[in-house]
PDB file of N, CA and C in Angstrom:
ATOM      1  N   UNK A   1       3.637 -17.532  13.843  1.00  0.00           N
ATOM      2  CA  UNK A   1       3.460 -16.482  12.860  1.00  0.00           C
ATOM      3  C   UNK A   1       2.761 -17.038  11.635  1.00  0.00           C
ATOM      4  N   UNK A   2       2.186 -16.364  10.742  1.00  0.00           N
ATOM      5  CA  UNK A   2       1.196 -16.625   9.635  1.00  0.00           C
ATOM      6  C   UNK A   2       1.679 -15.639   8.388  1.00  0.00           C
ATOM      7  N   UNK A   3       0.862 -15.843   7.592  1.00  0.00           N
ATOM      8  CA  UNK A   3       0.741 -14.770   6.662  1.00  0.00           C
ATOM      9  C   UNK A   3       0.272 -13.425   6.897  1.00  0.00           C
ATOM     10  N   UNK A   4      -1.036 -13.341   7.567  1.00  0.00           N
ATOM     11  CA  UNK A   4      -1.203 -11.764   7.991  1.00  0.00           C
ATOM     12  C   UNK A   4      -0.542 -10.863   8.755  1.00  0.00           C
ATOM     13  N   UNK A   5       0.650 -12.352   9.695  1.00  0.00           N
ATOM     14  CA  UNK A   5       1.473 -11.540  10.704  1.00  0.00           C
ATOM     15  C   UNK A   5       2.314 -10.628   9.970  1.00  0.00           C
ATOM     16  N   UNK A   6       3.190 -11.300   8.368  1.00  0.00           N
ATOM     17  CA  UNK A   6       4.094 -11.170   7.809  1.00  0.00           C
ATOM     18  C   UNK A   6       3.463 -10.142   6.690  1.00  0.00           C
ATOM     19  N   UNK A   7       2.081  -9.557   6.066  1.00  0.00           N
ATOM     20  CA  UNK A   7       1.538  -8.933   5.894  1.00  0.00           C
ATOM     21  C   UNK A   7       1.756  -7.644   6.198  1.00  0.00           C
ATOM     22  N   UNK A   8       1.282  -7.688   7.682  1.00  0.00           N
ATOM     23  CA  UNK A   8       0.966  -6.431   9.132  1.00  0.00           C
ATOM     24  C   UNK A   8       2.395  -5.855   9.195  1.00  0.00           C
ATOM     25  N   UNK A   9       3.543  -6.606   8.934  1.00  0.00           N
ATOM     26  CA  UNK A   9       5.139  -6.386   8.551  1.00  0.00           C
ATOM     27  C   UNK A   9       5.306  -5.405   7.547  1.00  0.00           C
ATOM     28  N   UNK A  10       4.727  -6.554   6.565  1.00  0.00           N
ATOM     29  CA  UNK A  10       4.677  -5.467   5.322  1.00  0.00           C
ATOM     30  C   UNK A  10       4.407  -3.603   4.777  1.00  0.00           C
ATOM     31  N   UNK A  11       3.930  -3.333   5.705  1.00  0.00           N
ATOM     32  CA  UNK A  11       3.195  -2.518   5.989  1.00  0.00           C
ATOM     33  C   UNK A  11       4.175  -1.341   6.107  1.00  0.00           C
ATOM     34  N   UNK A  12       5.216  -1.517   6.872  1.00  0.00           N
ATOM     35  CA  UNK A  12       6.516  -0.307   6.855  1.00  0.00           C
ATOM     36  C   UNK A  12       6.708  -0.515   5.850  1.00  0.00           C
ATOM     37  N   UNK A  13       6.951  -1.418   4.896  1.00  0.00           N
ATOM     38  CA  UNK A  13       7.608  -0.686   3.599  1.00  0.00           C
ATOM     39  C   UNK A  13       6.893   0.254   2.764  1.00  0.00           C
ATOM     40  N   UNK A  14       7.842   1.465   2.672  1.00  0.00           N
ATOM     41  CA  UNK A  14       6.625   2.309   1.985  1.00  0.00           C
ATOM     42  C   UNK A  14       7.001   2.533   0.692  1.00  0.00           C
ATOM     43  N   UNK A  15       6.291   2.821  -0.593  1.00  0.00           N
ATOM     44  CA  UNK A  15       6.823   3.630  -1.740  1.00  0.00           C
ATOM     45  C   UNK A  15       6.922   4.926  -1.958  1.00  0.00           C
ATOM     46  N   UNK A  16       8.089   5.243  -1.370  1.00  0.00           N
ATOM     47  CA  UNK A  16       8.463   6.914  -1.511  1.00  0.00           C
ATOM     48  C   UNK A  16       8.111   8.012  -2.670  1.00  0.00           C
ATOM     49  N   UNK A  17       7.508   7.101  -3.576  1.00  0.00           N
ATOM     50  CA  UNK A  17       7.150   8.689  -4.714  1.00  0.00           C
ATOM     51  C   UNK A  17       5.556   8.894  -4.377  1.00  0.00           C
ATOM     52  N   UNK A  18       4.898   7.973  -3.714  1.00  0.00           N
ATOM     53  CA  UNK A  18       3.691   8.331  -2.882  1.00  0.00           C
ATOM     54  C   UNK A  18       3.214   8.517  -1.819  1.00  0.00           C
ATOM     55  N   UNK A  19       4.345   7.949  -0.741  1.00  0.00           N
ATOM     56  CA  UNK A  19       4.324   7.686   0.556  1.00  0.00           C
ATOM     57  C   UNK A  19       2.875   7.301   1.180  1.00  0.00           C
ATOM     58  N   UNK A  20       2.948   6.138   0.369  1.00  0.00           N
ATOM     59  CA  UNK A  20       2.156   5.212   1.216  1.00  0.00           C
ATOM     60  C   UNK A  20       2.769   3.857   1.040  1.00  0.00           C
ATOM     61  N   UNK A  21       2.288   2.975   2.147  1.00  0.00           N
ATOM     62  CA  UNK A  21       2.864   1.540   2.282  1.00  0.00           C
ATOM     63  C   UNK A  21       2.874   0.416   1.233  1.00  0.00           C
ATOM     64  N   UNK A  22       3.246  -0.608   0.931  1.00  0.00           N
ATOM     65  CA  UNK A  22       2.976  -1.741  -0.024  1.00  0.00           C
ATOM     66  C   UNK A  22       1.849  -2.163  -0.354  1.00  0.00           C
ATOM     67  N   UNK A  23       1.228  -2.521   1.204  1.00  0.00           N
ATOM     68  CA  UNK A  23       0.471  -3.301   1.355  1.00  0.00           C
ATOM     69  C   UNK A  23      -1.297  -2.416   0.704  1.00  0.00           C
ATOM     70  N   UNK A  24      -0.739  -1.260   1.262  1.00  0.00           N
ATOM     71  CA  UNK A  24      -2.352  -0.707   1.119  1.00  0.00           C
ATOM     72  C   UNK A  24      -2.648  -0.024  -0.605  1.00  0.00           C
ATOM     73  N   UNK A  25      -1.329  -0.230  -0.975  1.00  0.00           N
ATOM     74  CA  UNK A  25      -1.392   0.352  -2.642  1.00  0.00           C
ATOM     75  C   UNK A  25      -1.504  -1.016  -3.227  1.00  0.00           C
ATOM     76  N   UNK A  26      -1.703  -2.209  -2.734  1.00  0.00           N
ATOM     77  CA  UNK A  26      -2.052  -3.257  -3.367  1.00  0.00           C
ATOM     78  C   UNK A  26      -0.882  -3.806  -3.896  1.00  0.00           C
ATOM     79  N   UNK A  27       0.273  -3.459  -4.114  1.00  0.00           N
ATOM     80  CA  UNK A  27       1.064  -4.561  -4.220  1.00  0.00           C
ATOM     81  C   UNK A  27       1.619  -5.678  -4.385  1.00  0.00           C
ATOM     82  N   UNK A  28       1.243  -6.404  -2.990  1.00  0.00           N
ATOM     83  CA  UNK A  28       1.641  -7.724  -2.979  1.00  0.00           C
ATOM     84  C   UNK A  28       0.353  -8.334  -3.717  1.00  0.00           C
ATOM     85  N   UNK A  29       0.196  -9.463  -4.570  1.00  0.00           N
ATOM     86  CA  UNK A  29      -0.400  -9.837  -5.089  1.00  0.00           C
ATOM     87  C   UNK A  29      -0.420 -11.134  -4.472  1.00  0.00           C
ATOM     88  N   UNK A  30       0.430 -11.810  -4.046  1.00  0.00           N
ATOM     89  CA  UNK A  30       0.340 -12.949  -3.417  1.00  0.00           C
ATOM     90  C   UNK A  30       1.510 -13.761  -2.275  1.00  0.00           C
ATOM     91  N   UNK A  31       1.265 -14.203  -0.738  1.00  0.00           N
ATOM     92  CA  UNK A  31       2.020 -14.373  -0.155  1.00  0.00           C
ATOM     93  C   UNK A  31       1.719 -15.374   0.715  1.00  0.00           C
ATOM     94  N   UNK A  32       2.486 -16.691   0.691  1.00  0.00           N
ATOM     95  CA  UNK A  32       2.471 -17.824   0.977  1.00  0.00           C
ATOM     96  C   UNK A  32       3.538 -17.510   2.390  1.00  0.00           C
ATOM     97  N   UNK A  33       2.957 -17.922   2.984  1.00  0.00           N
ATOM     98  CA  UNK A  33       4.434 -18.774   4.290  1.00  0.00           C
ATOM     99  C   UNK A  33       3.769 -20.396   4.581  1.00  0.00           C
ATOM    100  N   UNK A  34       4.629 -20.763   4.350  1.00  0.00           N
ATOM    101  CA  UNK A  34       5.067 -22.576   3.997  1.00  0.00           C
ATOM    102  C   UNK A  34       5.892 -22.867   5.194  1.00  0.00           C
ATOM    103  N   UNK A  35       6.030 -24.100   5.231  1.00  0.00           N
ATOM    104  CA  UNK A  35       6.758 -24.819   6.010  1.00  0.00           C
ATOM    105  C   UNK A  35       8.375 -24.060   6.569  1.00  0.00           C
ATOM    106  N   UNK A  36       8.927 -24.206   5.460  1.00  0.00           N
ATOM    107  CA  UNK A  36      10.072 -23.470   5.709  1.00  0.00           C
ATOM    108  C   UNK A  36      10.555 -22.548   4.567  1.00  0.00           C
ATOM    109  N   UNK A  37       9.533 -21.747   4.320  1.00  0.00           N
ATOM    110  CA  UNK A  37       9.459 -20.900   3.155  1.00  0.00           C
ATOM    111  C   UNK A  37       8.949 -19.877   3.098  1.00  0.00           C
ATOM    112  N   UNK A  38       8.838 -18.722   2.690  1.00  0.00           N
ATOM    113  CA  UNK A  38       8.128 -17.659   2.550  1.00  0.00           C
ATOM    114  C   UNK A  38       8.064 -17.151   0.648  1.00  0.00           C
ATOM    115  N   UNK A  39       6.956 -16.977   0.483  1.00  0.00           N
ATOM    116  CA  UNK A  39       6.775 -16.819  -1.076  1.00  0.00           C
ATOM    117  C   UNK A  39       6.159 -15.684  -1.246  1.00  0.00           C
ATOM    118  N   UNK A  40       6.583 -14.856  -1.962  1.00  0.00           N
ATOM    119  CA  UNK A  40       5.747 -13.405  -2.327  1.00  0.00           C
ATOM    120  C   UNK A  40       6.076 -12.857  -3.885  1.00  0.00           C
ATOM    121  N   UNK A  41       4.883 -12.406  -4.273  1.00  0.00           N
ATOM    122  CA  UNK A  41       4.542 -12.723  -5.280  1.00  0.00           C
ATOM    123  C   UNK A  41       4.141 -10.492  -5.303  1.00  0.00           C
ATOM    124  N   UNK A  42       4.703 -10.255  -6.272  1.00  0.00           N
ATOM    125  CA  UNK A  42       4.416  -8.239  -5.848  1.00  0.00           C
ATOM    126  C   UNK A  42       4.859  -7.700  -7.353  1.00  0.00           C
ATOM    127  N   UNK A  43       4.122  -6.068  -7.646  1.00  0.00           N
ATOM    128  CA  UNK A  43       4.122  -6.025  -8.671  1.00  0.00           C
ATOM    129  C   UNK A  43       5.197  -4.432  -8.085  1.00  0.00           C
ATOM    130  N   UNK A  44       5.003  -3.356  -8.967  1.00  0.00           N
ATOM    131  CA  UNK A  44       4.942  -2.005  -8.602  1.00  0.00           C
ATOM    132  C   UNK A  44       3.940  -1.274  -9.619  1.00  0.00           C
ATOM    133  N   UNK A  45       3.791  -0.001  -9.372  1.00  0.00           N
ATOM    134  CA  UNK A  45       2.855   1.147  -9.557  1.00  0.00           C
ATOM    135  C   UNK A  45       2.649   0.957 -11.488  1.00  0.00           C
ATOM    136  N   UNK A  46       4.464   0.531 -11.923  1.00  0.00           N
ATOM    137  CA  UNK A  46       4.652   1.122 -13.140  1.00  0.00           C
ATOM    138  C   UNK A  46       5.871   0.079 -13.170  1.00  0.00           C
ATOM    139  N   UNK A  47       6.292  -0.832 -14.398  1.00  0.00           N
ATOM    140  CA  UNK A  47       7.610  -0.816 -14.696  1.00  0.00           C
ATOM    141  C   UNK A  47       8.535  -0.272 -15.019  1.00  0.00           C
ATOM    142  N   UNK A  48       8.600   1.024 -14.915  1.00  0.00           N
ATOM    143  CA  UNK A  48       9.578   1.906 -14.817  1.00  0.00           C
ATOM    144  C   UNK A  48       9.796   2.869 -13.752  1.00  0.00           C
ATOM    145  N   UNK A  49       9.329   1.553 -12.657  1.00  0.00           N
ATOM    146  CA  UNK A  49       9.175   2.565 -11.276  1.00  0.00           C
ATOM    147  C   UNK A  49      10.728   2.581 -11.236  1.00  0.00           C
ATOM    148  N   UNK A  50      10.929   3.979 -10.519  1.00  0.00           N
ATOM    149  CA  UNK A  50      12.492   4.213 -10.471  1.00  0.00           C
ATOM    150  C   UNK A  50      13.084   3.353  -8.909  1.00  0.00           C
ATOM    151  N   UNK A  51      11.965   3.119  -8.241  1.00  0.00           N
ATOM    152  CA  UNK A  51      12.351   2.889  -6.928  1.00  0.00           C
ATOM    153  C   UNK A  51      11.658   1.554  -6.384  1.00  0.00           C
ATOM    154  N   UNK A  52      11.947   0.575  -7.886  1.00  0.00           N
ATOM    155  CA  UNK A  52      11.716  -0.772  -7.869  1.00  0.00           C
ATOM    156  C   UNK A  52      12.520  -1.961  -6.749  1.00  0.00           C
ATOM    157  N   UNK A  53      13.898  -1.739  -7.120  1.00  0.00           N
ATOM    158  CA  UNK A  53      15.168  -2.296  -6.801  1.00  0.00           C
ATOM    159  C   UNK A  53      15.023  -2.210  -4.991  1.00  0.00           C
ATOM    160  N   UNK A  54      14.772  -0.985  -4.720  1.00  0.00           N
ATOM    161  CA  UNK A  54      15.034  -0.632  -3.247  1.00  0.00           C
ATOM    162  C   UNK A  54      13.853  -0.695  -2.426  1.00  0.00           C
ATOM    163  N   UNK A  55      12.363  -1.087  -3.531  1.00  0.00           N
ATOM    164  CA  UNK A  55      11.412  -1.668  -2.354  1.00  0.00           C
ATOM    165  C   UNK A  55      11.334  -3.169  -2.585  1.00  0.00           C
ATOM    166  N   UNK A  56      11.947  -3.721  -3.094  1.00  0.00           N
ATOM    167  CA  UNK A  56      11.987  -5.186  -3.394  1.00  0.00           C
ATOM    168  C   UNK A  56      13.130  -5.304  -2.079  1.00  0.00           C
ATOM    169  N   UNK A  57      14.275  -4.681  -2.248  1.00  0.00           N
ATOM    170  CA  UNK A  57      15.414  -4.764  -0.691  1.00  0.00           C
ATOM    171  C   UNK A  57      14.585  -4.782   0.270  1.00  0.00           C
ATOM    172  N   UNK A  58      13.426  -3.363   0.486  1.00  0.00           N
ATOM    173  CA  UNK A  58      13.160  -3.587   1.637  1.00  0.00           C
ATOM    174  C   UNK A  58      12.530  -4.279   2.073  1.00  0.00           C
ATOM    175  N   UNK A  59      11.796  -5.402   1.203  1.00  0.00           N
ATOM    176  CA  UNK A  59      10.655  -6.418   1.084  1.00  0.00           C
ATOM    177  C   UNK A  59      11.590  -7.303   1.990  1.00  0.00           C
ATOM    178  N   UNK A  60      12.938  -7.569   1.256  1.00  0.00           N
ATOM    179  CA  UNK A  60      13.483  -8.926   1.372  1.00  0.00           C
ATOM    180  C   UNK A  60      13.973  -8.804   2.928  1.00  0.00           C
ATOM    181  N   UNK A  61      14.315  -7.391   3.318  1.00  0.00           N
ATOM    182  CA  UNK A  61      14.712  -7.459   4.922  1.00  0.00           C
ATOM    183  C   UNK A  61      13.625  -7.478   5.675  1.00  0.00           C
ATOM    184  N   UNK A  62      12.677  -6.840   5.294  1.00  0.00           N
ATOM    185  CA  UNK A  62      11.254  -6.948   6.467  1.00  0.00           C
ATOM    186  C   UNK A  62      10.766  -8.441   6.634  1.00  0.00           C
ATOM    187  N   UNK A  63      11.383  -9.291   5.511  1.00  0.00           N
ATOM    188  CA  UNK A  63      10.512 -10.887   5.769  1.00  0.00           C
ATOM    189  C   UNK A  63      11.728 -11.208   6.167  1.00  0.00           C
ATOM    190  N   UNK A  64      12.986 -11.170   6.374  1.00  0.00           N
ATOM    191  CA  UNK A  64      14.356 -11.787   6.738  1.00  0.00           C
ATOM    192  C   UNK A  64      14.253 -11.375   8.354  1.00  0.00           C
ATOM    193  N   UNK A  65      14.160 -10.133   8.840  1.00  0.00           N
ATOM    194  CA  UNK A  65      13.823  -9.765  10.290  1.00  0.00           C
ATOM    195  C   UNK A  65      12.868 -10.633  10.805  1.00  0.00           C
ATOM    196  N   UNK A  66      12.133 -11.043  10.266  1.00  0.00           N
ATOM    197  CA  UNK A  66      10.635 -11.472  10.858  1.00  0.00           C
ATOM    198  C   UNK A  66      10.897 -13.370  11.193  1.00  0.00           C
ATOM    199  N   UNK A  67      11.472 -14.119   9.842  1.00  0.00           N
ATOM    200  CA  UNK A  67      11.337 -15.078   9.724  1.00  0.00           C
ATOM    201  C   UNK A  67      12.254 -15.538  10.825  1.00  0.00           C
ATOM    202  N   UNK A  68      12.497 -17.264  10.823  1.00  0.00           N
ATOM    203  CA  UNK A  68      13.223 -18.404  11.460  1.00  0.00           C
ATOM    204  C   UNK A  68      14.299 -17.971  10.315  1.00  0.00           C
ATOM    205  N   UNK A  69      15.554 -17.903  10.802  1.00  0.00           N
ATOM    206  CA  UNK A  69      17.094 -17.975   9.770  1.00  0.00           C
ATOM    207  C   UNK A  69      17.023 -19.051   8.857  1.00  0.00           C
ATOM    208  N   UNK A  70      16.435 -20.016   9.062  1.00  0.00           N
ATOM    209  CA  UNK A  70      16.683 -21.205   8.395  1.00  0.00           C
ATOM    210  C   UNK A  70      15.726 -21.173   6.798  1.00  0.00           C
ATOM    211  N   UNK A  71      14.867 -19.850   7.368  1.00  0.00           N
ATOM    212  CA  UNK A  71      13.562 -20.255   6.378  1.00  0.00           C
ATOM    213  C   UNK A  71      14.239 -19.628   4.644  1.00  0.00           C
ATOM    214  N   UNK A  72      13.616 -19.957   3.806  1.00  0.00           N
ATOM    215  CA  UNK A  72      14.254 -19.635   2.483  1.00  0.00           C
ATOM    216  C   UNK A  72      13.245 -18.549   2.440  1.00  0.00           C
ATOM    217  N   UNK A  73      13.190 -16.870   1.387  1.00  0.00           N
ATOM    218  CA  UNK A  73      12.891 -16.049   1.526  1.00  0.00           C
ATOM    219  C   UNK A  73      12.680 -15.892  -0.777  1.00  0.00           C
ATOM    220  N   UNK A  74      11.864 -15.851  -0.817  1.00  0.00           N
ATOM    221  CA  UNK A  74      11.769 -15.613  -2.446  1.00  0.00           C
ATOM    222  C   UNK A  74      10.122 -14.316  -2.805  1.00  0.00           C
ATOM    223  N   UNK A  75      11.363 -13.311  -3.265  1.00  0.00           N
ATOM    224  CA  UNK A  75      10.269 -12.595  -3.705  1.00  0.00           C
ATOM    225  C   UNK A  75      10.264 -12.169  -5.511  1.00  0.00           C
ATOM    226  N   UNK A  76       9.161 -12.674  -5.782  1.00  0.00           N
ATOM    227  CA  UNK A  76       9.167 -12.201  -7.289  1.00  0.00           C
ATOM    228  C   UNK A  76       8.421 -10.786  -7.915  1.00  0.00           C
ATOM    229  N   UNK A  77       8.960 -10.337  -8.634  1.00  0.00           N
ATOM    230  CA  UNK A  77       8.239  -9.242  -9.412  1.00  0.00           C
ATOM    231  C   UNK A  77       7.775  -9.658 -10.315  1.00  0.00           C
ATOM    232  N   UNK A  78       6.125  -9.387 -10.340  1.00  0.00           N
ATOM    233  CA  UNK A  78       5.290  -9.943 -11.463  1.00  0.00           C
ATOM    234  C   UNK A  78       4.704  -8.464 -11.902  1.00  0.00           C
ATOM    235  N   UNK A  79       4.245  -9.092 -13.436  1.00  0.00           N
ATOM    236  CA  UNK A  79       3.820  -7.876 -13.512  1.00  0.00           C
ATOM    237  C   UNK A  79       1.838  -8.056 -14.342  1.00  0.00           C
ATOM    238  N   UNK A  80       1.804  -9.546 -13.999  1.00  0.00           N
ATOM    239  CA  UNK A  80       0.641  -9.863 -14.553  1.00  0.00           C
ATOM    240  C   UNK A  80      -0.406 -10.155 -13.422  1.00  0.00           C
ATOM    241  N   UNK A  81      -1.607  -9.731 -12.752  1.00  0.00           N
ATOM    242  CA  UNK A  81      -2.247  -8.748 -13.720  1.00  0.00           C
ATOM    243  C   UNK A  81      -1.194  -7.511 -13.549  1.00  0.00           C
ATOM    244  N   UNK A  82      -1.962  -6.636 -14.491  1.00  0.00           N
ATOM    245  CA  UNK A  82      -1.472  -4.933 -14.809  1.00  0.00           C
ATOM    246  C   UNK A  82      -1.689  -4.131 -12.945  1.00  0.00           C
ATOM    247  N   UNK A  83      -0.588  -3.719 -12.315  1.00  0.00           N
ATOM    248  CA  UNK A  83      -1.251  -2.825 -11.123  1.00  0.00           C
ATOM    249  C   UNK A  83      -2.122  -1.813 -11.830  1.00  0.00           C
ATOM    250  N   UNK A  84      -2.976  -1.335 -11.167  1.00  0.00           N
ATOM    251  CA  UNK A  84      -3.870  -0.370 -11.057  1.00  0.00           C
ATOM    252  C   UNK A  84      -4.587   0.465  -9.817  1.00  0.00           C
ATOM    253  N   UNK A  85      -5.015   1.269  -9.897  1.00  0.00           N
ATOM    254  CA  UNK A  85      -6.058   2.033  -8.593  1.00  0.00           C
ATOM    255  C   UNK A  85      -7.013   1.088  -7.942  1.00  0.00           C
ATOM    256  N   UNK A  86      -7.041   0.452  -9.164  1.00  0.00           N
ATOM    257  CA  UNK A  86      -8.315  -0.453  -8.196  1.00  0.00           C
ATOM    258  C   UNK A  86      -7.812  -1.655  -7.302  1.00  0.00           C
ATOM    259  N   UNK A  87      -6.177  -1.878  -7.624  1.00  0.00           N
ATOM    260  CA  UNK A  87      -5.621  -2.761  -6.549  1.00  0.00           C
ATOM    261  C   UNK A  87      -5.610  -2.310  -4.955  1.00  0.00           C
ATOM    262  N   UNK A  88      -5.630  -1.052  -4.966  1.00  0.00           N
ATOM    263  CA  UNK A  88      -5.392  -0.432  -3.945  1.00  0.00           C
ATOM    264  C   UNK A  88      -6.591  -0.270  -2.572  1.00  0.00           C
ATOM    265  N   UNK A  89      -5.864  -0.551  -1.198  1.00  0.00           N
ATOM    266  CA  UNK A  89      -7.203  -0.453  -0.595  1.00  0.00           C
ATOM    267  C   UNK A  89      -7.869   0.740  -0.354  1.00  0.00           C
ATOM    268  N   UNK A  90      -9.676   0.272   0.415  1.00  0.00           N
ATOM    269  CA  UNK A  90     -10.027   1.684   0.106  1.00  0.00           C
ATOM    270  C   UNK A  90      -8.906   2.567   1.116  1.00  0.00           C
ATOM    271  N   UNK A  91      -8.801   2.344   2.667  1.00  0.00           N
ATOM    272  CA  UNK A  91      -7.745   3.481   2.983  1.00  0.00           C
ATOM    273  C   UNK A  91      -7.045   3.958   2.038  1.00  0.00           C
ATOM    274  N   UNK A  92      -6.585   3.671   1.492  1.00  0.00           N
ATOM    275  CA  UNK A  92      -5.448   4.587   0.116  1.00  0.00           C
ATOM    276  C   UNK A  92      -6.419   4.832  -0.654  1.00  0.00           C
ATOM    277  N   UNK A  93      -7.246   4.683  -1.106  1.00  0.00           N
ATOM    278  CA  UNK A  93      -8.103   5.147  -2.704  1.00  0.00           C
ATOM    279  C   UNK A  93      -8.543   6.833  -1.576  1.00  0.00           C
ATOM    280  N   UNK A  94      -9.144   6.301  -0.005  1.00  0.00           N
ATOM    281  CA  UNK A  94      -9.327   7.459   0.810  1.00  0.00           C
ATOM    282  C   UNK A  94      -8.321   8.673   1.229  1.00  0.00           C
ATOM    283  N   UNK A  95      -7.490   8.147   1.422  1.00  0.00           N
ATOM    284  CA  UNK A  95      -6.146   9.154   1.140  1.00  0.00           C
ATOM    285  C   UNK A  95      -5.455   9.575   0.227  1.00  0.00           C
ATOM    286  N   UNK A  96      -5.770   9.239  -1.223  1.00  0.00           N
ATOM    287  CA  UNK A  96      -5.458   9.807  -2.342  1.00  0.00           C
ATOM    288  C   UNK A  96      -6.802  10.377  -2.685  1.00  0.00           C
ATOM    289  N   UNK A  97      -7.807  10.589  -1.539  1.00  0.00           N
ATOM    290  CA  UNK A  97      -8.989  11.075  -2.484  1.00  0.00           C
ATOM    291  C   UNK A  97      -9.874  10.727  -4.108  1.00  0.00           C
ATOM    292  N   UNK A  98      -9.468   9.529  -4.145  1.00  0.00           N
ATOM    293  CA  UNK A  98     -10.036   8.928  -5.313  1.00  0.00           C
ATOM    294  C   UNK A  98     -11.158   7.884  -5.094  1.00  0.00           C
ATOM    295  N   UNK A  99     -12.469   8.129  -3.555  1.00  0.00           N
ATOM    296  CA  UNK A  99     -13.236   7.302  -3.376  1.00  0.00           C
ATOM    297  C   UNK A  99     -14.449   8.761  -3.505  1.00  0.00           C
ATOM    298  N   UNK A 100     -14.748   8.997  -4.350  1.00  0.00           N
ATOM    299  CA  UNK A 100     -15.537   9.965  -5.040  1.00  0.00           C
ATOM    300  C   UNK A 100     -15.739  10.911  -3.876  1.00  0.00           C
TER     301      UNK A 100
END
């Protein structure tokens, strides 16, 4: 397994006040799998997303399902850079209709 495997994972988690996935609203900002480690690095929409807490849970079980038991699992909420529209891929900029 790799990073894109654990990525392609990523992908069920969705954010329910838009219903679309993590991955394609740009999100994760950065994600290492190491030796015996997994590192992810993720912002949300807004810091006052209401439904911060419970996509960070579902972060932490979708890489806990996936990984070796042994592996250590760390996900941080960053909030630098600022999320924006333009994090987002085009599929989502295309399904929110915001690719002119």
């Amino acid at each position: 397994m790799n990073a894109d495997t654990l990525r392609e994972a990523l992908r069920q988690v969705i954010d329910p006040e838009v219903g679309m996935n993590i991955v394609d609203l740009g999100l994760i900002y950065r994600l290492d799998w190491l030796e015996n480690e997994v590192r992810i690095e993720m912002t949300m929409t807004s810091p006052a997303c209401p439904m911060g807490e419970s996509i960070m849970h579902e972060v932490q079980t979708v890489v806990h399902d996936l990984v070796p038991p042994a592996y250590a699992v760390e996900v941080s909420l960053v909030w630098d850079p600022p999320w924006s529209p333009a994090c987002m891929s085009e599929r989502a900029r295309n399904h929110f209709g915001w690719n002119g």
